[in-house]
C-alpha atoms as a PDB file:
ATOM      1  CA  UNK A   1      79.739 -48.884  12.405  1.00  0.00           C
ATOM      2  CA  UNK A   2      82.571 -46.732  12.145  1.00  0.00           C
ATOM      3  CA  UNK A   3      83.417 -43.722   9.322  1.00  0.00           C
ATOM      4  CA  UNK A   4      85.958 -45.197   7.149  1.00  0.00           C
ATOM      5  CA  UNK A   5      87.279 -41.703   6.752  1.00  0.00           C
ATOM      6  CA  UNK A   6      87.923 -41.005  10.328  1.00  0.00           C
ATOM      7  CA  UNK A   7      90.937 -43.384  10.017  1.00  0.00           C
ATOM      8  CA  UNK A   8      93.933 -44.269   7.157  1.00  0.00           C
ATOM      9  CA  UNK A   9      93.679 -46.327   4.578  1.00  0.00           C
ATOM     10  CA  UNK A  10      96.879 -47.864   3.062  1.00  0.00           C
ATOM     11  CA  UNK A  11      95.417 -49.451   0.131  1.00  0.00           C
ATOM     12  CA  UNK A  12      93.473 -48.328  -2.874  1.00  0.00           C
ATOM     13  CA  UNK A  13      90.862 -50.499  -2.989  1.00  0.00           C
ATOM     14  CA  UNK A  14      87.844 -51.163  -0.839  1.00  0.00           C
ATOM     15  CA  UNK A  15      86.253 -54.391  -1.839  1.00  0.00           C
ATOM     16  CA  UNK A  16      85.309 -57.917  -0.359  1.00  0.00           C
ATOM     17  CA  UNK A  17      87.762 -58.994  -3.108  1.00  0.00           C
ATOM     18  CA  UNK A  18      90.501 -56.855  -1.968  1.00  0.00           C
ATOM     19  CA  UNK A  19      91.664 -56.520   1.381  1.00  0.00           C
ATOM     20  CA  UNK A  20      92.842 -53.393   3.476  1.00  0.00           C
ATOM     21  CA  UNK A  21      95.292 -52.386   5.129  1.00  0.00           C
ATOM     22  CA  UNK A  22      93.916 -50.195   8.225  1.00  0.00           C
ATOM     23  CA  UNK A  23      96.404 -47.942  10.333  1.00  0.00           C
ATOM     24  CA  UNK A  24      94.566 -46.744  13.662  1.00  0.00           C
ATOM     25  CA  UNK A  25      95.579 -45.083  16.576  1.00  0.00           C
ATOM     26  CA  UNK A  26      95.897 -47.212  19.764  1.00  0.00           C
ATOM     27  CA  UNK A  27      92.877 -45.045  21.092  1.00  0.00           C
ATOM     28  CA  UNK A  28      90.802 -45.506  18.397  1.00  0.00           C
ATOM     29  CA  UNK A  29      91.077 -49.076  18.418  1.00  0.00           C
ATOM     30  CA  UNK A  30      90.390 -49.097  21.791  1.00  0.00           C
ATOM     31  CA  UNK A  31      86.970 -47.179  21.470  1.00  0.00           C
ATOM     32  CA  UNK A  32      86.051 -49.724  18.476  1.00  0.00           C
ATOM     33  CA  UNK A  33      87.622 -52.965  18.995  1.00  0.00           C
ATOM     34  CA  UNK A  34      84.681 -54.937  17.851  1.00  0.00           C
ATOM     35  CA  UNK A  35      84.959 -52.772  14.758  1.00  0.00           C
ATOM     36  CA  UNK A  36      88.429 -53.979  13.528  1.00  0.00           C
ATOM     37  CA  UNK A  37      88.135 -57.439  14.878  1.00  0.00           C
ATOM     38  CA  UNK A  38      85.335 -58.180  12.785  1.00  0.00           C
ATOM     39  CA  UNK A  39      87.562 -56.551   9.900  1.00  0.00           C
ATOM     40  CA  UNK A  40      90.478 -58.891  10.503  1.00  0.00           C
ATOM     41  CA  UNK A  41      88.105 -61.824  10.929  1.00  0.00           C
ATOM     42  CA  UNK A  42      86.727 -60.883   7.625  1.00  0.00           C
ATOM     43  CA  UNK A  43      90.342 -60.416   6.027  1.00  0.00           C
ATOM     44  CA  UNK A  44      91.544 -57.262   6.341  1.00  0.00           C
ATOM     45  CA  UNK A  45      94.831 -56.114   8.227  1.00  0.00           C
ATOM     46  CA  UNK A  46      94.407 -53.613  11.340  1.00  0.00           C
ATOM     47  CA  UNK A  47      97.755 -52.117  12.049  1.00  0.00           C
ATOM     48  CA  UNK A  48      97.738 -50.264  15.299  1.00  0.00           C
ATOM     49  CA  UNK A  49     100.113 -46.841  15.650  1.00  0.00           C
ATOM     50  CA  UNK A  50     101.275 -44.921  18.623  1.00  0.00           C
ATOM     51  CA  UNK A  51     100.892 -41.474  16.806  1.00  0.00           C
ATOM     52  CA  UNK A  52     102.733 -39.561  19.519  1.00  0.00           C
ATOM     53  CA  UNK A  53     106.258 -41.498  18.406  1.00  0.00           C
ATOM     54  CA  UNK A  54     104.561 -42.361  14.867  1.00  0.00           C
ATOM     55  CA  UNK A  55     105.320 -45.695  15.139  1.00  0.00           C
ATOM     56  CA  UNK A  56     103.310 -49.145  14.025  1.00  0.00           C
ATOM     57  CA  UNK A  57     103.037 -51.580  17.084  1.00  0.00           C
ATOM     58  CA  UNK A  58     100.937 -54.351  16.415  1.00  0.00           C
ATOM     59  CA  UNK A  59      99.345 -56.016  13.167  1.00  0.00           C
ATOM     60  CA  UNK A  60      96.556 -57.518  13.430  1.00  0.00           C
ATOM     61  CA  UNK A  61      94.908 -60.090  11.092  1.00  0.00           C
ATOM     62  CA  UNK A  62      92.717 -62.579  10.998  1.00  0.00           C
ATOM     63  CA  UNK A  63      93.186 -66.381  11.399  1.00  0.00           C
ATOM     64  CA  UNK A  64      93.480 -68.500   7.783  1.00  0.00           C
ATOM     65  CA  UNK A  65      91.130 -71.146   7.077  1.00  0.00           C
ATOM     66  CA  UNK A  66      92.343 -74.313   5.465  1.00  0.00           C
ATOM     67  CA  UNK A  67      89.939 -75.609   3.134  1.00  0.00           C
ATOM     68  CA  UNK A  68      91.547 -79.030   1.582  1.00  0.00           C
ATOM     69  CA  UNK A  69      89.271 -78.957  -1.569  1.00  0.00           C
END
């Protein structure tokens, strides 16, 4: 599993109720992929950043379920 700390963290909370907004670098997300698409499957948003023009590329989130109940 990956150190939270070892990446940003745009929101303020951390909880299965709540989720996150993660900004990674490209090559981070490259070396844990699995990682973050587990975390957008489970709800939270992965935004990916080229740091050398410090700009956010791609967003990243997982797929809505419909539940009609």
């Amino acid at each position: 599993m990956t150190d939270l700390n070892s990446f940003s963290i745009f929101s303020f909370i951390s909880s299965e109720n709540f989720p996150l907004v993660l900004i990674v670098p490209i090559s981070q997300f490259r070396q844990h992929i699995a990682t973050y698409i587990e975390k957008a499957k489970s709800g939270h948003t992965v935004i990916l950043k080229d740091e050398k023009k410090d700009q956010q590329l791609v967003q990243l989130v997982g797929k809505k379920k419909f539940n009609p109940e």
